[in-house]
N, C-alpha and C. Protein backbone atom coordinates (compact mmCIF):
# COMPACT_ATOMS: atom_id res chain seq x y z
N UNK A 1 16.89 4.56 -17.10
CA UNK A 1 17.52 5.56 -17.93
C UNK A 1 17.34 6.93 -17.29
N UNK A 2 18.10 7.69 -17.34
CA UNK A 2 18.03 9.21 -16.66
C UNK A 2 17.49 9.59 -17.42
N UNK A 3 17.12 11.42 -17.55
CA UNK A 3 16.98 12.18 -18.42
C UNK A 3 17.91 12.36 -19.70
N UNK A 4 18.83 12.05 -20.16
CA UNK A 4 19.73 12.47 -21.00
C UNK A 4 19.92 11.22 -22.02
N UNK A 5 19.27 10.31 -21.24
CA UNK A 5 18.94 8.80 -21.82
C UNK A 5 20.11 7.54 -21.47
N UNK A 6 21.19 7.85 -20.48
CA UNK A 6 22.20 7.23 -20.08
C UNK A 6 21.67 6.39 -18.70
N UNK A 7 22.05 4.69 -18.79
CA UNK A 7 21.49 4.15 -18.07
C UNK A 7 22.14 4.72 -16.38
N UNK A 8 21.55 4.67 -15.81
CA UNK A 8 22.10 5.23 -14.29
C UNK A 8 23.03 4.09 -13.64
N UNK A 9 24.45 4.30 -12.51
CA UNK A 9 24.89 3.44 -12.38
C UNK A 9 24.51 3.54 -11.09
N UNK A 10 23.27 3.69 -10.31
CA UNK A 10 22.73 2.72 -9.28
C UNK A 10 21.34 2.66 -9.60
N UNK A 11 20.11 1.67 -9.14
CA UNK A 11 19.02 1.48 -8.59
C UNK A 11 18.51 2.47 -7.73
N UNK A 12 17.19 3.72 -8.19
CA UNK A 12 16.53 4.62 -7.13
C UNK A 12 16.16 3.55 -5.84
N UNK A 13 15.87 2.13 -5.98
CA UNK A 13 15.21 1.80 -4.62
C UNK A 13 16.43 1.61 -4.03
N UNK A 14 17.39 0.94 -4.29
CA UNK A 14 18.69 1.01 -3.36
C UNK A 14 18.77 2.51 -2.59
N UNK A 15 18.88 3.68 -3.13
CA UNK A 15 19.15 4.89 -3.20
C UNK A 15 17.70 5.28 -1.65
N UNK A 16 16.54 4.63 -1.78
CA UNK A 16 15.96 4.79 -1.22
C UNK A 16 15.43 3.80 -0.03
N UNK A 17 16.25 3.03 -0.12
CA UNK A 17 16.09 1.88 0.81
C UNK A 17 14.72 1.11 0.70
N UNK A 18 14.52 1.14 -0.51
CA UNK A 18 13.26 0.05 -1.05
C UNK A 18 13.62 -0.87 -2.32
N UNK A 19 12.53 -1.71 -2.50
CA UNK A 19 12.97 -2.63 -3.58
C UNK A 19 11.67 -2.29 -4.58
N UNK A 20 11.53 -2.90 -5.89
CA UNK A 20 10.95 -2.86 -6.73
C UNK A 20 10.52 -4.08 -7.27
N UNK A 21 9.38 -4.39 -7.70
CA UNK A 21 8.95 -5.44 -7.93
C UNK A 21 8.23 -5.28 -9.71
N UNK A 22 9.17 -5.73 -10.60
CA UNK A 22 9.15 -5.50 -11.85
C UNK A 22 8.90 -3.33 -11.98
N UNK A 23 7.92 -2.67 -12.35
CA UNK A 23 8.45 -1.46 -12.13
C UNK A 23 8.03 -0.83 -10.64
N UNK A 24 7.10 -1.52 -9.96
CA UNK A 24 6.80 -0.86 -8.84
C UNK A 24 7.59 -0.70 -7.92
N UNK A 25 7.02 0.26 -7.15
CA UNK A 25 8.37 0.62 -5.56
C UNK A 25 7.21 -0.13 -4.89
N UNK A 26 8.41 -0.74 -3.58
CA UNK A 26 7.86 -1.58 -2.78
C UNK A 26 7.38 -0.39 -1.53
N UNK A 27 6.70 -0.67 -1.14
CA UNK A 27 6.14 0.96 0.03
C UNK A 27 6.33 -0.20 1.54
N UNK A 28 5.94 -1.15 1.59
CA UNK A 28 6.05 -1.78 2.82
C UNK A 28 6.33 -2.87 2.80
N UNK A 29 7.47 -2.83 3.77
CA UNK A 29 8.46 -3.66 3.61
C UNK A 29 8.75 -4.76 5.06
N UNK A 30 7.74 -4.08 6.25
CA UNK A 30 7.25 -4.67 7.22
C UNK A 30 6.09 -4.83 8.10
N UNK A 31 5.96 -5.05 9.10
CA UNK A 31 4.10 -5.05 9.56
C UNK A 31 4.15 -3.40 10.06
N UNK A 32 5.01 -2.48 10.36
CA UNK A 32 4.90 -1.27 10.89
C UNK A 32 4.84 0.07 9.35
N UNK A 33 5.57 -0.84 8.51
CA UNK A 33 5.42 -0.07 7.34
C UNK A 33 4.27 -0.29 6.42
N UNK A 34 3.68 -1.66 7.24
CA UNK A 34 2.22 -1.92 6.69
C UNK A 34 0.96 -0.84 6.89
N UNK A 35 1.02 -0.57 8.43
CA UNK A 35 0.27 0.32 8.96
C UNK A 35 0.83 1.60 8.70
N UNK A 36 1.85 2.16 8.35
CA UNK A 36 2.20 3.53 7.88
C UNK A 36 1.57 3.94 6.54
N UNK A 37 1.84 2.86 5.86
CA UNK A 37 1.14 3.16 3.93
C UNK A 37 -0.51 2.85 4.13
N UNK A 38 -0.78 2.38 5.33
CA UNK A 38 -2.51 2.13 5.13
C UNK A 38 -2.47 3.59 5.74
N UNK A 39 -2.17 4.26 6.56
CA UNK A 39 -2.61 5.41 6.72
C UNK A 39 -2.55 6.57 5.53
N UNK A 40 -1.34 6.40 4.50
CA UNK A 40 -1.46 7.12 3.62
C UNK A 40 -2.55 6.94 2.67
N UNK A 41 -3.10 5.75 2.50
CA UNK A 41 -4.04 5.21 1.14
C UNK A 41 -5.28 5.99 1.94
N UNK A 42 -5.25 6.16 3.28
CA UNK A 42 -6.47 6.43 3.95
C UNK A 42 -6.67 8.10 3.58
N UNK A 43 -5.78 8.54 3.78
CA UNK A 43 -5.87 9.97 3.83
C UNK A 43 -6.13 10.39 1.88
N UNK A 44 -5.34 9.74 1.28
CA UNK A 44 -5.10 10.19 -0.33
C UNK A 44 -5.80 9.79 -1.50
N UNK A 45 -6.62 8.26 -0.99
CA UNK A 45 -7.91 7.42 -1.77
C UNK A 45 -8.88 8.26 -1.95
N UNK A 46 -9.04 8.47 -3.05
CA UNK A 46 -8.94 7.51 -4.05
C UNK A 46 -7.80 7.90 -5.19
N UNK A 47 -7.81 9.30 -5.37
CA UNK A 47 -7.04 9.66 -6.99
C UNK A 47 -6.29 10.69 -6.14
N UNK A 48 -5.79 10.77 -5.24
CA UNK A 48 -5.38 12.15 -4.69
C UNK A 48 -3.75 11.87 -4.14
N UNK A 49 -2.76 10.90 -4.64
CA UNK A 49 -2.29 10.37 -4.24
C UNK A 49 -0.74 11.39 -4.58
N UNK A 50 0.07 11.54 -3.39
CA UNK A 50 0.69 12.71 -3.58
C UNK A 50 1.66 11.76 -5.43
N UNK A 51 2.41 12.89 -6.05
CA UNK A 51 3.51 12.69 -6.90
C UNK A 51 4.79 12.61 -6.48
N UNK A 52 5.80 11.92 -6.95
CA UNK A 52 6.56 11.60 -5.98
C UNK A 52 7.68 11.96 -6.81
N UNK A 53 8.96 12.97 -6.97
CA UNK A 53 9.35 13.31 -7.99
C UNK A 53 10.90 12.45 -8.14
N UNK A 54 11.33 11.02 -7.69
CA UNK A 54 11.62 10.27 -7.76
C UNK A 54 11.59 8.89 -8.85
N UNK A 55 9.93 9.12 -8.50
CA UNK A 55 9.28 7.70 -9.35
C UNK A 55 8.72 8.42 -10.73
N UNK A 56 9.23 7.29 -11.73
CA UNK A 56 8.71 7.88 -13.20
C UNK A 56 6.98 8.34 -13.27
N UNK A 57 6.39 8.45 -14.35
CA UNK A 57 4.82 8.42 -13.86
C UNK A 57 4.44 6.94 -14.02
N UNK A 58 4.74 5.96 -14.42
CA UNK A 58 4.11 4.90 -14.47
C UNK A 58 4.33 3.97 -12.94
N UNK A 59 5.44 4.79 -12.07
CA UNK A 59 5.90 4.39 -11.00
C UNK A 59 4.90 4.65 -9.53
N UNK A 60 4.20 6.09 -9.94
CA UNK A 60 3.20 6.39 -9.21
C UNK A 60 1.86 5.99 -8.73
N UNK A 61 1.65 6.39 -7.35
CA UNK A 61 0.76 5.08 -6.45
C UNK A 61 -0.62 5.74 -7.42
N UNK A 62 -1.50 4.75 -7.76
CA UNK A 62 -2.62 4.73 -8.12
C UNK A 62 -3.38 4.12 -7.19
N UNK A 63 -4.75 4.42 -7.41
CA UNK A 63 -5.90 3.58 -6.44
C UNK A 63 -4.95 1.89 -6.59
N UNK A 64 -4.98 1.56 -7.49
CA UNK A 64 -5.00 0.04 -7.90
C UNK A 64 -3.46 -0.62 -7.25
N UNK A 65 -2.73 0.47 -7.65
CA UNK A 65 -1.11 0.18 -7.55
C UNK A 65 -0.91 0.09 -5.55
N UNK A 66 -1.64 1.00 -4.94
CA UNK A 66 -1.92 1.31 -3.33
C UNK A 66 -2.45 0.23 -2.96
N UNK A 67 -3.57 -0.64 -3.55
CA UNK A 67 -4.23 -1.67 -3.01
C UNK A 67 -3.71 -2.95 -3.35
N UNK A 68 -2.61 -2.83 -4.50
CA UNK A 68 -1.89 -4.28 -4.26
C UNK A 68 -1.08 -3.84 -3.64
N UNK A 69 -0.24 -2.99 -3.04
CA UNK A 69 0.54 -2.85 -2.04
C UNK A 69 0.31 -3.13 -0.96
N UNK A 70 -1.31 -2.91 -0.52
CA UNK A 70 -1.70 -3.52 0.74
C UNK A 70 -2.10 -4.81 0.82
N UNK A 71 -2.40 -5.52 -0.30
CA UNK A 71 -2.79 -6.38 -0.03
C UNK A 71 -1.00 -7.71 -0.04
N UNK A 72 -0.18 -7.21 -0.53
CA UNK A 72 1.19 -7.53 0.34
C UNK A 72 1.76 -7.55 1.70
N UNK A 73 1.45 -6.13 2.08
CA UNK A 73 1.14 -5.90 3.34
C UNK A 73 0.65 -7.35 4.16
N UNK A 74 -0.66 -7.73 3.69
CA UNK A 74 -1.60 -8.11 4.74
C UNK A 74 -0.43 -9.54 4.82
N UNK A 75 -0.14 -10.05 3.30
CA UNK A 75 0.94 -10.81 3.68
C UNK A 75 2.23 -10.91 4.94
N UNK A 76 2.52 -10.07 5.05
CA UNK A 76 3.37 -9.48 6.31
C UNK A 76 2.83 -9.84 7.67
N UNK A 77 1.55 -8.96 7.64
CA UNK A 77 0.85 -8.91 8.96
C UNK A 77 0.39 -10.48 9.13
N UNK A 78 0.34 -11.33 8.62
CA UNK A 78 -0.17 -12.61 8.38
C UNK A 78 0.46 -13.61 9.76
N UNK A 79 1.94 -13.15 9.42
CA UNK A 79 3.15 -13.91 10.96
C UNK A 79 2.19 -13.52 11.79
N UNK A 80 1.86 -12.36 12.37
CA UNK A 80 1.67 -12.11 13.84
C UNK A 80 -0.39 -12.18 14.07
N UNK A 81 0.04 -13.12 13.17
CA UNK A 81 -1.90 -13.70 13.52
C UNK A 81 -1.97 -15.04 14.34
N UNK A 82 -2.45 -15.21 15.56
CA UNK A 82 -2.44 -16.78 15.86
C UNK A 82 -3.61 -17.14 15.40
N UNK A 83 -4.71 -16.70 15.02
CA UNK A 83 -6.31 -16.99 14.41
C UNK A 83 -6.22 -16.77 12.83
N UNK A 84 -5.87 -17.51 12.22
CA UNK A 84 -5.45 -17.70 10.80
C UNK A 84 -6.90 -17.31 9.86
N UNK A 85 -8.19 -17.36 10.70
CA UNK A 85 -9.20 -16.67 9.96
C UNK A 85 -9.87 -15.38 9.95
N UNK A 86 -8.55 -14.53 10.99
CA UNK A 86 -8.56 -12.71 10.88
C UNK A 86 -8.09 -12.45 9.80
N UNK A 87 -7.10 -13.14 9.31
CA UNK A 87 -6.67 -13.15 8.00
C UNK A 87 -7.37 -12.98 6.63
N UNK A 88 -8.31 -13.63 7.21
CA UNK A 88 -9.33 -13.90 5.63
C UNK A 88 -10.32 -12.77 6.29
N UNK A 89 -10.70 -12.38 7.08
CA UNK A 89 -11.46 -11.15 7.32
C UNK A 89 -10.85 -9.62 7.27
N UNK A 90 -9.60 -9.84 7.69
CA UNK A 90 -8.46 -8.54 7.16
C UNK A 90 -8.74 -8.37 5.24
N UNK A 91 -8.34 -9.57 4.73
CA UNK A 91 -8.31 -9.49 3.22
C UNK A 91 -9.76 -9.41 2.71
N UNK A 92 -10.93 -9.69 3.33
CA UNK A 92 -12.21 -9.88 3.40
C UNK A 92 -12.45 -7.48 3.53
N UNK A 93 -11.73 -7.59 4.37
CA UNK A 93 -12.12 -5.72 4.33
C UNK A 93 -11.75 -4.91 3.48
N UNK A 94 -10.72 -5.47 3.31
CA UNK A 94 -9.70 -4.72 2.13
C UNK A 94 -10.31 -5.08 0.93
N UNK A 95 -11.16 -6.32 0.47
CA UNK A 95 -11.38 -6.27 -1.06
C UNK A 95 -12.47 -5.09 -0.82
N UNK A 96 -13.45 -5.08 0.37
CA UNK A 96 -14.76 -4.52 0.67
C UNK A 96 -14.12 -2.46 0.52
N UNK A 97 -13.05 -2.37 0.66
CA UNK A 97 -12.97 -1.21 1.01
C UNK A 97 -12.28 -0.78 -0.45
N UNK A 98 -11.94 -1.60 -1.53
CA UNK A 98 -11.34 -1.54 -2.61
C UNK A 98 -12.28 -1.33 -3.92
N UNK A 99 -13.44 -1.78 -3.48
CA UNK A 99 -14.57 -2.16 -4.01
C UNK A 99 -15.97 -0.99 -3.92
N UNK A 100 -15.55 -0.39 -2.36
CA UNK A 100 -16.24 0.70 -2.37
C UNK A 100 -15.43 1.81 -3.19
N UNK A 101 -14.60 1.61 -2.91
CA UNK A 101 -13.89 3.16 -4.14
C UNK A 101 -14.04 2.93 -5.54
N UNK A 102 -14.01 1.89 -5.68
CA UNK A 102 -14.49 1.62 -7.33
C UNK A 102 -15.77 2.11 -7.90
N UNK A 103 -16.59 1.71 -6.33
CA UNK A 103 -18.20 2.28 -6.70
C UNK A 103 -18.29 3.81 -6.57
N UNK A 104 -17.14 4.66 -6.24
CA UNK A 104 -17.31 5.51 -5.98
C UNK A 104 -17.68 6.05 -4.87
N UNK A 105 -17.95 5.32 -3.81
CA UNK A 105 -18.31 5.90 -2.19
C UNK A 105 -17.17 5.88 -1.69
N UNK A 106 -16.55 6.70 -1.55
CA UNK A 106 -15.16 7.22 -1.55
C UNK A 106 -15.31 7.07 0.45
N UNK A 107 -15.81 7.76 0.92
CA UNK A 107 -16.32 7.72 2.50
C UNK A 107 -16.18 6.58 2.88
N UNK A 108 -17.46 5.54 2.43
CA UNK A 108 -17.58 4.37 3.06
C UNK A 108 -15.96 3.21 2.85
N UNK A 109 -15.37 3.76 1.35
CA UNK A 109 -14.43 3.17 1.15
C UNK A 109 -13.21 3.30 2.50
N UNK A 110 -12.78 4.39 2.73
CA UNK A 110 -11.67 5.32 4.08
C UNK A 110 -12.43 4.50 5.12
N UNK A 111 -13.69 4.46 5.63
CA UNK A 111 -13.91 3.93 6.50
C UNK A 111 -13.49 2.24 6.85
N UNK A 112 -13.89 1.73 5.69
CA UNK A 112 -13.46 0.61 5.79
C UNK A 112 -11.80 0.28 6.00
N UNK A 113 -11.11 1.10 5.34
CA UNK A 113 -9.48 1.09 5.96
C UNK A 113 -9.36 1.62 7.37
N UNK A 114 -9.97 2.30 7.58
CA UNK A 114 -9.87 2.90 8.74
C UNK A 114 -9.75 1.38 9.97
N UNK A 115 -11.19 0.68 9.65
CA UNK A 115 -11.40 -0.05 10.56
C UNK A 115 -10.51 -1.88 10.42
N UNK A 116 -9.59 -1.52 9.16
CA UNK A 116 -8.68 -2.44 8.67
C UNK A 116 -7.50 -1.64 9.70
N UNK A 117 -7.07 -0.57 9.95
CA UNK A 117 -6.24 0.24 10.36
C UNK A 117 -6.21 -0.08 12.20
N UNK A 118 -7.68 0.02 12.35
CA UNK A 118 -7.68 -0.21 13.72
C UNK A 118 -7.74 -1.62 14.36
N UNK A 119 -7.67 -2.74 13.12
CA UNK A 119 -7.67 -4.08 13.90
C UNK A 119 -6.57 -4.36 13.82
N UNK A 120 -5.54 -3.41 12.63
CA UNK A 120 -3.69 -3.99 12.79
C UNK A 120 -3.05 -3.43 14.17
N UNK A 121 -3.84 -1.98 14.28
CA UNK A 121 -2.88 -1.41 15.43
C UNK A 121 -3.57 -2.31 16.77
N UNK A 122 -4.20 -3.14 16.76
CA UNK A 122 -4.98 -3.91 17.74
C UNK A 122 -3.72 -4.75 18.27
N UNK A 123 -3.52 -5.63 17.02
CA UNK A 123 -2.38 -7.08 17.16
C UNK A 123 -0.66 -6.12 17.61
N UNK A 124 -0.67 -4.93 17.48
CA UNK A 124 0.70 -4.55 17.80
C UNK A 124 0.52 -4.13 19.64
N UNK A 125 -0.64 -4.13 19.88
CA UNK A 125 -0.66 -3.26 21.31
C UNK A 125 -0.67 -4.71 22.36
């Protein structure tokens, strides 16, 4: 619905070249757009996450809403694994780094993406 309350006659993710998955925007949509949105969660984690004046507010990335996005992601990055148990250590960092922001070690949390960040850009080089 727009502002005026008239349903709109297109889709914002069409409009934006993304899809939506019940209300969420899809942020990555391949293994390069995987590593683009982990750099944003890195920089904006925990609550600092820009507003996006597109997406309604319930549309906006939250800690929680950012980390199932990545953890889709890791789905993606999954093809270009031939060791099918980096996989479970990729998703193994990410709960660890999801888990530190919950506890509030906001630091140790970034770090841990960080070093999720540096084993994807590993498999692309």
């Amino acid at each position: 619905m727009s502002a005026i309350g008239q349903k709109l006659p297109f889709n914002r993710a069409d409009l934006l070249g993304g899809e939506q998955r019940g209300k969420m925007m899809t942020w990555v949509k391949d293994y390069e757009g995987m590593i683009d949105f982990l750099s944003l969660v890195i920089v904006h984690a925990p609550d600092n996450f820009p507003k996006e004046d597109y997406l309604d507010e319930d549309e906006q990335l939250t800690l929680e809403t950012a980390f199932s996005e990545l953890r889709q992601g890791l789905q993606l990055a999954s093809a270009r694994l031939a060791d099918r148990s980096l996989l479970a250590d990729l998703k193994l960092g990410l709960e660890d780094a999801y888990s530190s922001y919950k506890q509030g070690d906001d630091i140790k949390g970034a770090h841990q993406l960080q070093s999720l960040e540096q084993e994807l850009l590993r498999l692309v080089s």
